[in-house]
PDB file of N, CA and C in Angstrom:
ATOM      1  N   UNK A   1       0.845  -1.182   0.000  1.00  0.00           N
ATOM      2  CA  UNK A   1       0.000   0.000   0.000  1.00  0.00           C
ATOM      3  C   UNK A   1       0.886   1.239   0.000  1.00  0.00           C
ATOM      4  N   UNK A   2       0.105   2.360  -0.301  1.00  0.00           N
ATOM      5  CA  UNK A   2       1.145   3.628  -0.646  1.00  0.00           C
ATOM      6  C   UNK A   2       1.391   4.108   0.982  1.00  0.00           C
ATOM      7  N   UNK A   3       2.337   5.412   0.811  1.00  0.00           N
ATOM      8  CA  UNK A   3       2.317   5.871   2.126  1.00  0.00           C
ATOM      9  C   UNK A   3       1.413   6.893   1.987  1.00  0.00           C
ATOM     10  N   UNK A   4       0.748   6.586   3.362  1.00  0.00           N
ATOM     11  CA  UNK A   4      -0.391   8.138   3.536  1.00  0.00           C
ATOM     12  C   UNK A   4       0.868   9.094   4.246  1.00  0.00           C
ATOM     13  N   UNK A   5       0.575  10.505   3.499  1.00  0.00           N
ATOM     14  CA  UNK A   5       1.199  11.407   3.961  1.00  0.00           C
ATOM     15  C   UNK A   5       0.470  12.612   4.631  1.00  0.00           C
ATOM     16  N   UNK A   6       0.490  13.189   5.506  1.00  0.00           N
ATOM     17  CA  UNK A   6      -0.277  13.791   6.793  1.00  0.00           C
ATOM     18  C   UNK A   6       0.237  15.165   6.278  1.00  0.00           C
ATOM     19  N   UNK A   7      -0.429  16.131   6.029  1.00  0.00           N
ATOM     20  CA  UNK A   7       0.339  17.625   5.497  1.00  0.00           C
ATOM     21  C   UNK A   7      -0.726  18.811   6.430  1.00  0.00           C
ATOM     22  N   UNK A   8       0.185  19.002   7.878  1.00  0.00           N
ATOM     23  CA  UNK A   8      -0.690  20.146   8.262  1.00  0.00           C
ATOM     24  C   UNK A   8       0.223  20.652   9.257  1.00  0.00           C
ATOM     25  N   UNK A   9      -0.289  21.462  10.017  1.00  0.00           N
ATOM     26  CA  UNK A   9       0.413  21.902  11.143  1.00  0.00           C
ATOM     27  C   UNK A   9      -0.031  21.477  12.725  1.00  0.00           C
ATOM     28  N   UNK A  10       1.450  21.173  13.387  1.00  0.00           N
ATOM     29  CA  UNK A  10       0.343  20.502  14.411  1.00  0.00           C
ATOM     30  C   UNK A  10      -0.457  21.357  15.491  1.00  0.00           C
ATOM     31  N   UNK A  11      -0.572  22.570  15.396  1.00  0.00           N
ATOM     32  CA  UNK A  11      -1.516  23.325  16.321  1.00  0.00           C
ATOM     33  C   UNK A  11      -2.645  23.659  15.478  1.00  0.00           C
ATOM     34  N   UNK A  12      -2.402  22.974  14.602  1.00  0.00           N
ATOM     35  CA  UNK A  12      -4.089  23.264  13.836  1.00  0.00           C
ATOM     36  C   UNK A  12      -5.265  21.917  14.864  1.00  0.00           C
ATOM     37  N   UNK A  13      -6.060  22.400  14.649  1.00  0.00           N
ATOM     38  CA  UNK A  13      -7.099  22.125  15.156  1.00  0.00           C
ATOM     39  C   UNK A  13      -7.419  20.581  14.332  1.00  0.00           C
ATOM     40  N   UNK A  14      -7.658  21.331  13.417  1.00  0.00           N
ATOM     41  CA  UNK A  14      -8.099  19.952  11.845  1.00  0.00           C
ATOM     42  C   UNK A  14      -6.971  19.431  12.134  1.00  0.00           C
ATOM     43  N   UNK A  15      -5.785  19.354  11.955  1.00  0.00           N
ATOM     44  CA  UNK A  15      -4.555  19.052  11.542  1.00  0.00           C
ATOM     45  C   UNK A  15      -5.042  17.547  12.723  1.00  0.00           C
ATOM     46  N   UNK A  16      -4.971  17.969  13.686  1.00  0.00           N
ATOM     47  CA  UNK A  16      -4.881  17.343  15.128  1.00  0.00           C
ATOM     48  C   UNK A  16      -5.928  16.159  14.964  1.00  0.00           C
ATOM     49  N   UNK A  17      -7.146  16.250  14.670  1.00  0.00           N
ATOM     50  CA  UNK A  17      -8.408  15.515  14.001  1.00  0.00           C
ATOM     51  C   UNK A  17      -7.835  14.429  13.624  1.00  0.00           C
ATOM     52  N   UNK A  18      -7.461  14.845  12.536  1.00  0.00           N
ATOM     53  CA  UNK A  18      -6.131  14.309  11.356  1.00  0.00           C
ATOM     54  C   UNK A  18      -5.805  12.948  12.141  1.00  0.00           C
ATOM     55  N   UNK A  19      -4.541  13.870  12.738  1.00  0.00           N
ATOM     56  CA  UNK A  19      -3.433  13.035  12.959  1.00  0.00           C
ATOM     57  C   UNK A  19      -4.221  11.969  14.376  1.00  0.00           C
ATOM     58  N   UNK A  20      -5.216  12.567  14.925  1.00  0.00           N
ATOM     59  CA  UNK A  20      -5.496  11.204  15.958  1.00  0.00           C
ATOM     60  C   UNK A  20      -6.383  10.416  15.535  1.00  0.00           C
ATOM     61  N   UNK A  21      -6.484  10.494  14.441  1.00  0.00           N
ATOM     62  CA  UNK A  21      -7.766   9.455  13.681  1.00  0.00           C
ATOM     63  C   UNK A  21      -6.538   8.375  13.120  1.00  0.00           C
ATOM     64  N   UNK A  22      -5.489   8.763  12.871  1.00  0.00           N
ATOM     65  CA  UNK A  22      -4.457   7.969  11.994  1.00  0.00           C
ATOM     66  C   UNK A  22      -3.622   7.309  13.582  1.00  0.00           C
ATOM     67  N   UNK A  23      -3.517   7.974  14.196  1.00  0.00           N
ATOM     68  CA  UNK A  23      -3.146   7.115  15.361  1.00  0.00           C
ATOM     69  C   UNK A  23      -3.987   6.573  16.349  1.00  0.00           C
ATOM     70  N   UNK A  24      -5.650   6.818  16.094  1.00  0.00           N
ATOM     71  CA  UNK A  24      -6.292   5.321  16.440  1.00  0.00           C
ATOM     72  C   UNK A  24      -6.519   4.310  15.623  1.00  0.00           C
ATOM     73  N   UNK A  25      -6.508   4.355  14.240  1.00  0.00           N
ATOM     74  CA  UNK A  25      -6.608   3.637  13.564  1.00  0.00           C
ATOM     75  C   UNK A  25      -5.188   2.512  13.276  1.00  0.00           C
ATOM     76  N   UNK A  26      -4.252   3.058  13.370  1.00  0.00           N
ATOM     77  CA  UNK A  26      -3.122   2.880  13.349  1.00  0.00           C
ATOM     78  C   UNK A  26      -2.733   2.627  11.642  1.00  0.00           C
ATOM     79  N   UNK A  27      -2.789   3.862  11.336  1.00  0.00           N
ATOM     80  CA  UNK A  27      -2.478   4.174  10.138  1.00  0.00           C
ATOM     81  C   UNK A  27      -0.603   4.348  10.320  1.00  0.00           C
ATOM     82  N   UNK A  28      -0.219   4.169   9.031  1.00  0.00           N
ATOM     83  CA  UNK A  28       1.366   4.751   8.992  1.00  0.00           C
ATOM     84  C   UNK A  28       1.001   5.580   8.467  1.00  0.00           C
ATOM     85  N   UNK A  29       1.575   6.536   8.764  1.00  0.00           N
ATOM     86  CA  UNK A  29       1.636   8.066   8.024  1.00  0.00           C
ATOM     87  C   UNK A  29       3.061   8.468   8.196  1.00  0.00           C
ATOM     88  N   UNK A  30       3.226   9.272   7.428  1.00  0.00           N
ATOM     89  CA  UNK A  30       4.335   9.990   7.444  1.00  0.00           C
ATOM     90  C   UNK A  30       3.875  11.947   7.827  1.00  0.00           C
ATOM     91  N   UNK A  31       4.357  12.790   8.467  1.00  0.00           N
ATOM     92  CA  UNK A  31       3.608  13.788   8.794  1.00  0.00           C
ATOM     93  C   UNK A  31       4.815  15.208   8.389  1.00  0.00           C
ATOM     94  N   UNK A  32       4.064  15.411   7.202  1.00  0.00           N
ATOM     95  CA  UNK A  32       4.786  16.544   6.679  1.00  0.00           C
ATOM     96  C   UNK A  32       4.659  18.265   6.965  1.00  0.00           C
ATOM     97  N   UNK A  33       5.246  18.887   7.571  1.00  0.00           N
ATOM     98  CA  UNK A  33       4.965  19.970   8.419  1.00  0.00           C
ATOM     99  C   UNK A  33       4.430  21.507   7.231  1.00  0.00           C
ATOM    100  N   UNK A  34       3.176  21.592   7.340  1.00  0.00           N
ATOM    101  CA  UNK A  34       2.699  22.983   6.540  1.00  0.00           C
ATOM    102  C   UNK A  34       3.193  24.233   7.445  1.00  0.00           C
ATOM    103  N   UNK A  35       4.463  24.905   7.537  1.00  0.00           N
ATOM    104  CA  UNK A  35       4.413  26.486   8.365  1.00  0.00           C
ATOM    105  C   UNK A  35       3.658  27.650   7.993  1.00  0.00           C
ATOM    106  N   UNK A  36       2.433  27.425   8.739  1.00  0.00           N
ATOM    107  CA  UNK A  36       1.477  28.430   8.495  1.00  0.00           C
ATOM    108  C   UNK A  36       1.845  29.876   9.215  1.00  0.00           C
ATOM    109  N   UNK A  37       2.708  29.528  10.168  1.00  0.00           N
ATOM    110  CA  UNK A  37       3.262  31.003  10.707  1.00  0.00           C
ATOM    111  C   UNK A  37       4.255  31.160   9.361  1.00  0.00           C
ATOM    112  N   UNK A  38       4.767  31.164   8.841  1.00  0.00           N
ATOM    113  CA  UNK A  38       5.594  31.652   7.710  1.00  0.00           C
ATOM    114  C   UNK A  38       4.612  32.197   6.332  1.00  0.00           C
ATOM    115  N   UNK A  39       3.381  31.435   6.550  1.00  0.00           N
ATOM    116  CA  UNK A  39       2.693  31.655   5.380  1.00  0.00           C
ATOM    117  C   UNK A  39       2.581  30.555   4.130  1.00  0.00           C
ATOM    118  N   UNK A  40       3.300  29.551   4.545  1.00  0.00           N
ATOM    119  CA  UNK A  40       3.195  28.648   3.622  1.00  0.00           C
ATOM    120  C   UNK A  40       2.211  28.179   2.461  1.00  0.00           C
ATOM    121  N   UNK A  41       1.281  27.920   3.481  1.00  0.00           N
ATOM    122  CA  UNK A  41      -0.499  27.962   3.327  1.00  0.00           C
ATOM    123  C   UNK A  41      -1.060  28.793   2.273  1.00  0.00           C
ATOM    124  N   UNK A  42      -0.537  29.903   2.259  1.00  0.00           N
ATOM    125  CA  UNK A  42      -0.915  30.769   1.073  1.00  0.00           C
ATOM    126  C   UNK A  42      -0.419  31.293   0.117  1.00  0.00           C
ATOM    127  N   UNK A  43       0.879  31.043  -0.244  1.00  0.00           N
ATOM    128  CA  UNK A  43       1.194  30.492  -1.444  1.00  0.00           C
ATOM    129  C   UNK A  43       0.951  30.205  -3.029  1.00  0.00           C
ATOM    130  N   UNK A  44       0.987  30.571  -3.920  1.00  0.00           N
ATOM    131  CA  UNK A  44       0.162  30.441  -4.961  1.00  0.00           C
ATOM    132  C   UNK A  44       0.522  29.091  -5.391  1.00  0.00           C
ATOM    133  N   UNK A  45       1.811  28.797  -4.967  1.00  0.00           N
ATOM    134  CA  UNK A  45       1.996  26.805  -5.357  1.00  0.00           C
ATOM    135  C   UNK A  45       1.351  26.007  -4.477  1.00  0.00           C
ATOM    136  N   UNK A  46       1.419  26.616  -3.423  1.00  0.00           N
ATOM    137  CA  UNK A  46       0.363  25.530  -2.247  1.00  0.00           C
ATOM    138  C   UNK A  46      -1.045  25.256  -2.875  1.00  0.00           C
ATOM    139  N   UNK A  47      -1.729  26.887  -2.552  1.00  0.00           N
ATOM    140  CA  UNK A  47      -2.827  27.080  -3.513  1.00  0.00           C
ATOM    141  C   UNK A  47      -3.406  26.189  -4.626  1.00  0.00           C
ATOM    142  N   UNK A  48      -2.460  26.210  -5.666  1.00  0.00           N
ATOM    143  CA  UNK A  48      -2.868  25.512  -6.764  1.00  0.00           C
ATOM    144  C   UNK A  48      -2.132  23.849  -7.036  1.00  0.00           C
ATOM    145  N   UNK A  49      -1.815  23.445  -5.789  1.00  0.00           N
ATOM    146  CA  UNK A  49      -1.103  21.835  -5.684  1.00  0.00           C
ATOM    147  C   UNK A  49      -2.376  21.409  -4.634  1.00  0.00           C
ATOM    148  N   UNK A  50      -2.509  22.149  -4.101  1.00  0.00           N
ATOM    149  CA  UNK A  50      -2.370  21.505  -2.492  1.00  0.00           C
ATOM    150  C   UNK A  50      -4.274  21.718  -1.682  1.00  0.00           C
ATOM    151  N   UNK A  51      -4.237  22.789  -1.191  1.00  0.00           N
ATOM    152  CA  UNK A  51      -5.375  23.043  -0.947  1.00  0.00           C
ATOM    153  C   UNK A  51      -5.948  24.487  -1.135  1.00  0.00           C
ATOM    154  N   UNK A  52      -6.699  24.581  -2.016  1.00  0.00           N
ATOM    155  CA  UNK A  52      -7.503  25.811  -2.710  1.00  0.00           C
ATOM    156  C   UNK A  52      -7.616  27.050  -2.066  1.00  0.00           C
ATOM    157  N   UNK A  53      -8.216  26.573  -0.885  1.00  0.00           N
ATOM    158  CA  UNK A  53      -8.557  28.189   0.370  1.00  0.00           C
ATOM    159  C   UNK A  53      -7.850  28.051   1.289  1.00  0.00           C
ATOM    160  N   UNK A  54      -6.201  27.583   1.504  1.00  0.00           N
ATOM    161  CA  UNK A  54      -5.231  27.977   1.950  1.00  0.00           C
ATOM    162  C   UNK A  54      -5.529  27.109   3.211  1.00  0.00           C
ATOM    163  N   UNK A  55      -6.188  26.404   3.649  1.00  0.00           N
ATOM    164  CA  UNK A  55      -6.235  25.956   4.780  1.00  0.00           C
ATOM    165  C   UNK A  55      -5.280  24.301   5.147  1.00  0.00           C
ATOM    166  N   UNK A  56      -5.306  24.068   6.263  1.00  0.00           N
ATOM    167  CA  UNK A  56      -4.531  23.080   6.451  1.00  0.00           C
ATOM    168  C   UNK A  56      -5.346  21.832   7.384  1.00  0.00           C
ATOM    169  N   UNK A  57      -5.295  20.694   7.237  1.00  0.00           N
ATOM    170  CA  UNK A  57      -4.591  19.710   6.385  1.00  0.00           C
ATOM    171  C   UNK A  57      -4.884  18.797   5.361  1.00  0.00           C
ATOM    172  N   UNK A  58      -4.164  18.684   4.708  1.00  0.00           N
ATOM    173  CA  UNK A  58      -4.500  17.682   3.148  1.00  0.00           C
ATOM    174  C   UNK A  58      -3.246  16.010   3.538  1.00  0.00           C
ATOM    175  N   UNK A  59      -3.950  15.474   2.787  1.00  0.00           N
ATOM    176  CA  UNK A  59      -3.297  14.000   2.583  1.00  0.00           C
ATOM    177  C   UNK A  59      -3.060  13.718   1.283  1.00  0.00           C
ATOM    178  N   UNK A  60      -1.921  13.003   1.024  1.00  0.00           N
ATOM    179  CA  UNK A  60      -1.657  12.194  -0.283  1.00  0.00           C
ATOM    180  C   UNK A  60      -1.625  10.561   0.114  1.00  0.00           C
ATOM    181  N   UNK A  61      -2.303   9.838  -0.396  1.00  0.00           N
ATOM    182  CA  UNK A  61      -2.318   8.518  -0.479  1.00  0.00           C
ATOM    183  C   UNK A  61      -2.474   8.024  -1.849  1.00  0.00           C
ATOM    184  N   UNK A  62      -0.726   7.649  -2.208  1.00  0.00           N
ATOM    185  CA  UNK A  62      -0.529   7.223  -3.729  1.00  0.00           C
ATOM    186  C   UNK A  62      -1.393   8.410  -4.740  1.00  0.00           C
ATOM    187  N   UNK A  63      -2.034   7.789  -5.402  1.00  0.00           N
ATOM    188  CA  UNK A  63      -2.699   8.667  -6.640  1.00  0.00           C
ATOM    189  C   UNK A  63      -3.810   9.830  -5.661  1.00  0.00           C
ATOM    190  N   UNK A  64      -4.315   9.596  -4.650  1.00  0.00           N
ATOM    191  CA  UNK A  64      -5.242  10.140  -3.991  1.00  0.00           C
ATOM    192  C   UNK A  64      -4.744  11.243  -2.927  1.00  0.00           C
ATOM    193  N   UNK A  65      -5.432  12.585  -3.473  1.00  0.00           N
ATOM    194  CA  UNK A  65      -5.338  13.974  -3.171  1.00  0.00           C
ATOM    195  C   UNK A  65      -6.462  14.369  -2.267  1.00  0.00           C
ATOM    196  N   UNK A  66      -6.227  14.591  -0.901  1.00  0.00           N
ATOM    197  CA  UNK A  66      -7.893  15.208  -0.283  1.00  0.00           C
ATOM    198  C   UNK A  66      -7.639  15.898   0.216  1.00  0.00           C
ATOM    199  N   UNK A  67      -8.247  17.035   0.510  1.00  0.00           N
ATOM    200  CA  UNK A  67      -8.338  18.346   1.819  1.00  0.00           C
ATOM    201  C   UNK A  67      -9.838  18.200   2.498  1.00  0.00           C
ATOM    202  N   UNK A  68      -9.445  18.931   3.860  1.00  0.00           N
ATOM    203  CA  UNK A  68     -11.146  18.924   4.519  1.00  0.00           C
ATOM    204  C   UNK A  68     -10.520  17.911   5.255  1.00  0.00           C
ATOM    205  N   UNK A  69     -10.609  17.909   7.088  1.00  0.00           N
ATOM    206  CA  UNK A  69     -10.369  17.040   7.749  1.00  0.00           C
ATOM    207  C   UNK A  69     -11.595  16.305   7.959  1.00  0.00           C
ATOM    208  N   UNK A  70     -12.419  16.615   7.882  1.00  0.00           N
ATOM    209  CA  UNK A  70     -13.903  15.132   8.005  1.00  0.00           C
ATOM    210  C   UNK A  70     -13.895  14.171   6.982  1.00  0.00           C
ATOM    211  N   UNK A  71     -13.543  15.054   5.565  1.00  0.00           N
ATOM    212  CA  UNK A  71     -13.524  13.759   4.218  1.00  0.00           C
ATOM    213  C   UNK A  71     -12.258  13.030   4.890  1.00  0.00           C
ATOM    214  N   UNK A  72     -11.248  13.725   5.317  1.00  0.00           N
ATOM    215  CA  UNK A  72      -9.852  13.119   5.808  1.00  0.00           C
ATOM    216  C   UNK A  72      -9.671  11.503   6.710  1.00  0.00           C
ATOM    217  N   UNK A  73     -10.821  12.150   7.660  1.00  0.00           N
ATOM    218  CA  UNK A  73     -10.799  11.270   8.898  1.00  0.00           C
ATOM    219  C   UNK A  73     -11.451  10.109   8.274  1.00  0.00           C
ATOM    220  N   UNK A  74     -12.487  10.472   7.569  1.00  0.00           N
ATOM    221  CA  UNK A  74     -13.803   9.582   7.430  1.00  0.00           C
ATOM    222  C   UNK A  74     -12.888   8.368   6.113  1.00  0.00           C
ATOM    223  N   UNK A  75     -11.731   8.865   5.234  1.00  0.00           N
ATOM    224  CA  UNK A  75     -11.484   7.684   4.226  1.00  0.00           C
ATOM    225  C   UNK A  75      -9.956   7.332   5.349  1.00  0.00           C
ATOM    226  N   UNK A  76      -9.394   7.688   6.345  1.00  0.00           N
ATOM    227  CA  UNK A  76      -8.824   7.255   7.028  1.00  0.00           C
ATOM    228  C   UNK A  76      -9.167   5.842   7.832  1.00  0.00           C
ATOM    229  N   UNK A  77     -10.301   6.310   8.756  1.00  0.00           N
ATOM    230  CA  UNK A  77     -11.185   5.183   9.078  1.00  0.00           C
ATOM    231  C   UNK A  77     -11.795   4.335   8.077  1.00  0.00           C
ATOM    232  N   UNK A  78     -11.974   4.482   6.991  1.00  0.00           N
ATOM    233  CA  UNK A  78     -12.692   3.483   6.071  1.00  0.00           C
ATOM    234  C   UNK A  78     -11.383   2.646   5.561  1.00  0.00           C
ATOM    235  N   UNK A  79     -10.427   3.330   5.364  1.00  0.00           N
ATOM    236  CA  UNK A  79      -8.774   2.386   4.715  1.00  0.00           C
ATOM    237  C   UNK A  79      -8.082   1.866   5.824  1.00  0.00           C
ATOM    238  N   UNK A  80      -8.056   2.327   6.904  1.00  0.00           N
ATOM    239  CA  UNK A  80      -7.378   1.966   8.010  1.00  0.00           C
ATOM    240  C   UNK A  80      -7.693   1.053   9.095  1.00  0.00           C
ATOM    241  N   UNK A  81      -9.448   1.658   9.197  1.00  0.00           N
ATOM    242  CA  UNK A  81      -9.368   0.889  10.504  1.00  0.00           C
ATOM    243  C   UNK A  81     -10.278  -0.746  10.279  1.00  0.00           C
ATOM    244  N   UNK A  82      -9.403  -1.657  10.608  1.00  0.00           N
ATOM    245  CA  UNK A  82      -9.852  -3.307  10.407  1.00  0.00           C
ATOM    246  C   UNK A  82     -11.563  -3.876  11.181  1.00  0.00           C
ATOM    247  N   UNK A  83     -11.364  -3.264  12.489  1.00  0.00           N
ATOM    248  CA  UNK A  83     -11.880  -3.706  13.056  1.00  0.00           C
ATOM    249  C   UNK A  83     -13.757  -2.846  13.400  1.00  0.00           C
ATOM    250  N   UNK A  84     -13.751  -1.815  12.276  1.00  0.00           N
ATOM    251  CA  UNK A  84     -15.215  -1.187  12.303  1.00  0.00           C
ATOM    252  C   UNK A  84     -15.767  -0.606  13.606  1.00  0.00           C
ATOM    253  N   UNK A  85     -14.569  -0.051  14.525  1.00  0.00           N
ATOM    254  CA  UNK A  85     -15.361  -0.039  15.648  1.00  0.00           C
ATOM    255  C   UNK A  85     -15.202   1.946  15.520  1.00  0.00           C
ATOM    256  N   UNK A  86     -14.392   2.252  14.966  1.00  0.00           N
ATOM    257  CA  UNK A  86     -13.657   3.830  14.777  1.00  0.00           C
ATOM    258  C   UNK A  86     -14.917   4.407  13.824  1.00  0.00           C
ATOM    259  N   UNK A  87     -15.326   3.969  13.049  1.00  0.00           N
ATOM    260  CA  UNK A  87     -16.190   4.690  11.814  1.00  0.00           C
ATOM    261  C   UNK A  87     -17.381   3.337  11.809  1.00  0.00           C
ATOM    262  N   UNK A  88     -18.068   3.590  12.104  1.00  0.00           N
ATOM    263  CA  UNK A  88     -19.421   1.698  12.248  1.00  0.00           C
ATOM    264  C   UNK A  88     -19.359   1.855  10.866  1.00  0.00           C
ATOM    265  N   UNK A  89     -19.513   0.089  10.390  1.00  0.00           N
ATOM    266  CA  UNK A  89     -19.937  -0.267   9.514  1.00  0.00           C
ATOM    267  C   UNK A  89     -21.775  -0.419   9.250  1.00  0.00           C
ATOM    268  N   UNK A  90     -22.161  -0.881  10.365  1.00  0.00           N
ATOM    269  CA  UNK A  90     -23.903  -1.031  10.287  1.00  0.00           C
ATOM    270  C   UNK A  90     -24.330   0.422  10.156  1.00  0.00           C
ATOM    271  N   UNK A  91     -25.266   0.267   9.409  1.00  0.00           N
ATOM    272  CA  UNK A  91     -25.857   1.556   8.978  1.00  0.00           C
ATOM    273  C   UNK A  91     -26.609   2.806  10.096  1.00  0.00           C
ATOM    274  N   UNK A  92     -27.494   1.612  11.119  1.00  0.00           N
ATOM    275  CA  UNK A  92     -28.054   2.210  11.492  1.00  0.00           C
ATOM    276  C   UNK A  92     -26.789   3.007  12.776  1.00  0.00           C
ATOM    277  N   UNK A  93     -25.783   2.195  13.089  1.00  0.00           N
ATOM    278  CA  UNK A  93     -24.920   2.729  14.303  1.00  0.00           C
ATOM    279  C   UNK A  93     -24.347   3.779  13.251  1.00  0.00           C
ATOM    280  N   UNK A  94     -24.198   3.950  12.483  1.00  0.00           N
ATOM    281  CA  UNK A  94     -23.476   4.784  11.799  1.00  0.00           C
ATOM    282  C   UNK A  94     -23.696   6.254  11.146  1.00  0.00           C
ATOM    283  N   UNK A  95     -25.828   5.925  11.171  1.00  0.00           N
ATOM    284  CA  UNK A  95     -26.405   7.113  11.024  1.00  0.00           C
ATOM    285  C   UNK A  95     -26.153   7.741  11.812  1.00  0.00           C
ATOM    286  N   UNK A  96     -25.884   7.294  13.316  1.00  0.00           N
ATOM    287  CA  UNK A  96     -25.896   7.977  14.574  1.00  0.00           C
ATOM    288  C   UNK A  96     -24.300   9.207  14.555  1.00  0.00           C
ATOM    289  N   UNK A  97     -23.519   7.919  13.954  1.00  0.00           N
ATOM    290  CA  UNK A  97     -22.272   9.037  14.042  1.00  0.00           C
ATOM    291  C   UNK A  97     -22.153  10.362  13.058  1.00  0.00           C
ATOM    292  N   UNK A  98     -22.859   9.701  12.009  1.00  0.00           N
ATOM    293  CA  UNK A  98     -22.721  10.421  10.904  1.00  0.00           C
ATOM    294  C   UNK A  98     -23.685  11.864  11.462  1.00  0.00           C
ATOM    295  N   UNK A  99     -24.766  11.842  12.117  1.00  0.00           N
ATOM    296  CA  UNK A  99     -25.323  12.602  12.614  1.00  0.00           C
ATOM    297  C   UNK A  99     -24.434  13.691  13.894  1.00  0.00           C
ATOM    298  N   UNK A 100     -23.389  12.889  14.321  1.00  0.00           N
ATOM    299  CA  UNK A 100     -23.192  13.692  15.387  1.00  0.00           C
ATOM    300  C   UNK A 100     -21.889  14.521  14.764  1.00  0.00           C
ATOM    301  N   UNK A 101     -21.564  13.643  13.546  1.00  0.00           N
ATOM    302  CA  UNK A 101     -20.544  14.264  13.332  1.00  0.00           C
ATOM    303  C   UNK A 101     -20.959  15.775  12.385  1.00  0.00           C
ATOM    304  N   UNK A 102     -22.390  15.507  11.574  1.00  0.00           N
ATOM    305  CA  UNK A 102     -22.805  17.230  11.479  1.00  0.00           C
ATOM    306  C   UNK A 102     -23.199  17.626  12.200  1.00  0.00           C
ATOM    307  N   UNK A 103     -23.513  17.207  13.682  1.00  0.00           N
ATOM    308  CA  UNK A 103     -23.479  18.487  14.690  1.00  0.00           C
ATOM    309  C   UNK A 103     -22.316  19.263  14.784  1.00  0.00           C
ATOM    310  N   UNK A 104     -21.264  18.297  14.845  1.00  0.00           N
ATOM    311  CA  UNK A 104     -20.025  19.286  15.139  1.00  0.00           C
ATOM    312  C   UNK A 104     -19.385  19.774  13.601  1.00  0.00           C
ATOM    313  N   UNK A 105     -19.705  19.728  12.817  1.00  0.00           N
ATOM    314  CA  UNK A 105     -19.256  20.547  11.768  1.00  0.00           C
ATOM    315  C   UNK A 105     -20.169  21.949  11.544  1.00  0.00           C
ATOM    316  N   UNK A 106     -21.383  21.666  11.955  1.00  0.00           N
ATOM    317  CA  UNK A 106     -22.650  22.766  11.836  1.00  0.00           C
ATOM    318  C   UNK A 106     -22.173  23.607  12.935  1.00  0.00           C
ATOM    319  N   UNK A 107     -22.157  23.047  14.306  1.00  0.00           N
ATOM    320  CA  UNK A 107     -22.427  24.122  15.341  1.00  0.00           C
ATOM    321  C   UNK A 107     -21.490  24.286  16.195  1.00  0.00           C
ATOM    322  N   UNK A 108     -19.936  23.701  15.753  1.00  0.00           N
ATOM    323  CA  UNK A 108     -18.886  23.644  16.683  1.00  0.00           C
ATOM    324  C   UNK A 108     -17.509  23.798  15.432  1.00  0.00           C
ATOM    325  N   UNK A 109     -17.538  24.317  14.627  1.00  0.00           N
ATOM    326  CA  UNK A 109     -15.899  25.137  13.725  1.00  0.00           C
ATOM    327  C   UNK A 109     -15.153  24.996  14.575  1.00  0.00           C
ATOM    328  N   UNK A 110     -13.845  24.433  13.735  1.00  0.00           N
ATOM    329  CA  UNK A 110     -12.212  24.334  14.394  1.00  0.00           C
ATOM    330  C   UNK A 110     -12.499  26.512  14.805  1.00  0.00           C
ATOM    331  N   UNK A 111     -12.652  26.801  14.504  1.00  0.00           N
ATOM    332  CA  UNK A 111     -12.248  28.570  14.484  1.00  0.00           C
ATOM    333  C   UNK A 111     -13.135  28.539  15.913  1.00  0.00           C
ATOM    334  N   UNK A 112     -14.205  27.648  16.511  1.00  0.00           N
ATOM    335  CA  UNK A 112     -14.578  28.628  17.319  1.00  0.00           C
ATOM    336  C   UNK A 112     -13.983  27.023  18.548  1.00  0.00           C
ATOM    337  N   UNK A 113     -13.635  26.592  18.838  1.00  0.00           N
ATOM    338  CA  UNK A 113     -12.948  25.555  19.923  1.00  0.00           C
ATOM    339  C   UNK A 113     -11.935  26.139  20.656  1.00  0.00           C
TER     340      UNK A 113
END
């Protein structure tokens, strides 16, 4: 399998999401540092490689490009984790997460935590 590569900063909020979804799952990652205090992030090569509205963190896995830490977490847990207990496989346990997890995208932003 390819290496998943982890691209954020670690006081990001998302970034953090990220990276503890890959270390419950027990993903290998490799974790490549975005310096958003330098400005990295915004960039017109970042920009147009990497992630569009400058934000952080994105993954590369082999041919596969994603930004957005929920799409992140959510194909993390679907590639990673064996045992279905991180992301449910049954539908109905899963509506439940899937539900709680747009609570916290609706009414709880990395910006306001």
């Amino acid at each position: 399998m390819a290496e998943l590569s982890i691209h954020g900063m670690r006081g990001s909020t998302c970034t953090r999401r990220v990276l503890a979804t890959a270390e419950e799952t027990g993903a290998p990652y490799k974790f490549v540092l975005v310096d958003c205090m330098k400005g990295e992030h915004k960039q017109p090569d970042y920009l147009a490689k990497n992630q569009p509205f400058g934000k952080v963190p994105f993954i590369n896995h082999g041919d596969l490009h994603v930004y957005e830490s929920w799409a992140i977490t959510r194909y993390i847990a679907e590639t990673f984790d064996k045992t279905g207990t991180f992301y449910p496989k049954d539908p109905k346990v899963r509506a439940i997460a899937e539900q709680w997890i747009s609570v916290l995208q609706s009414y709880y932003p990395a910006e306001k935590i």
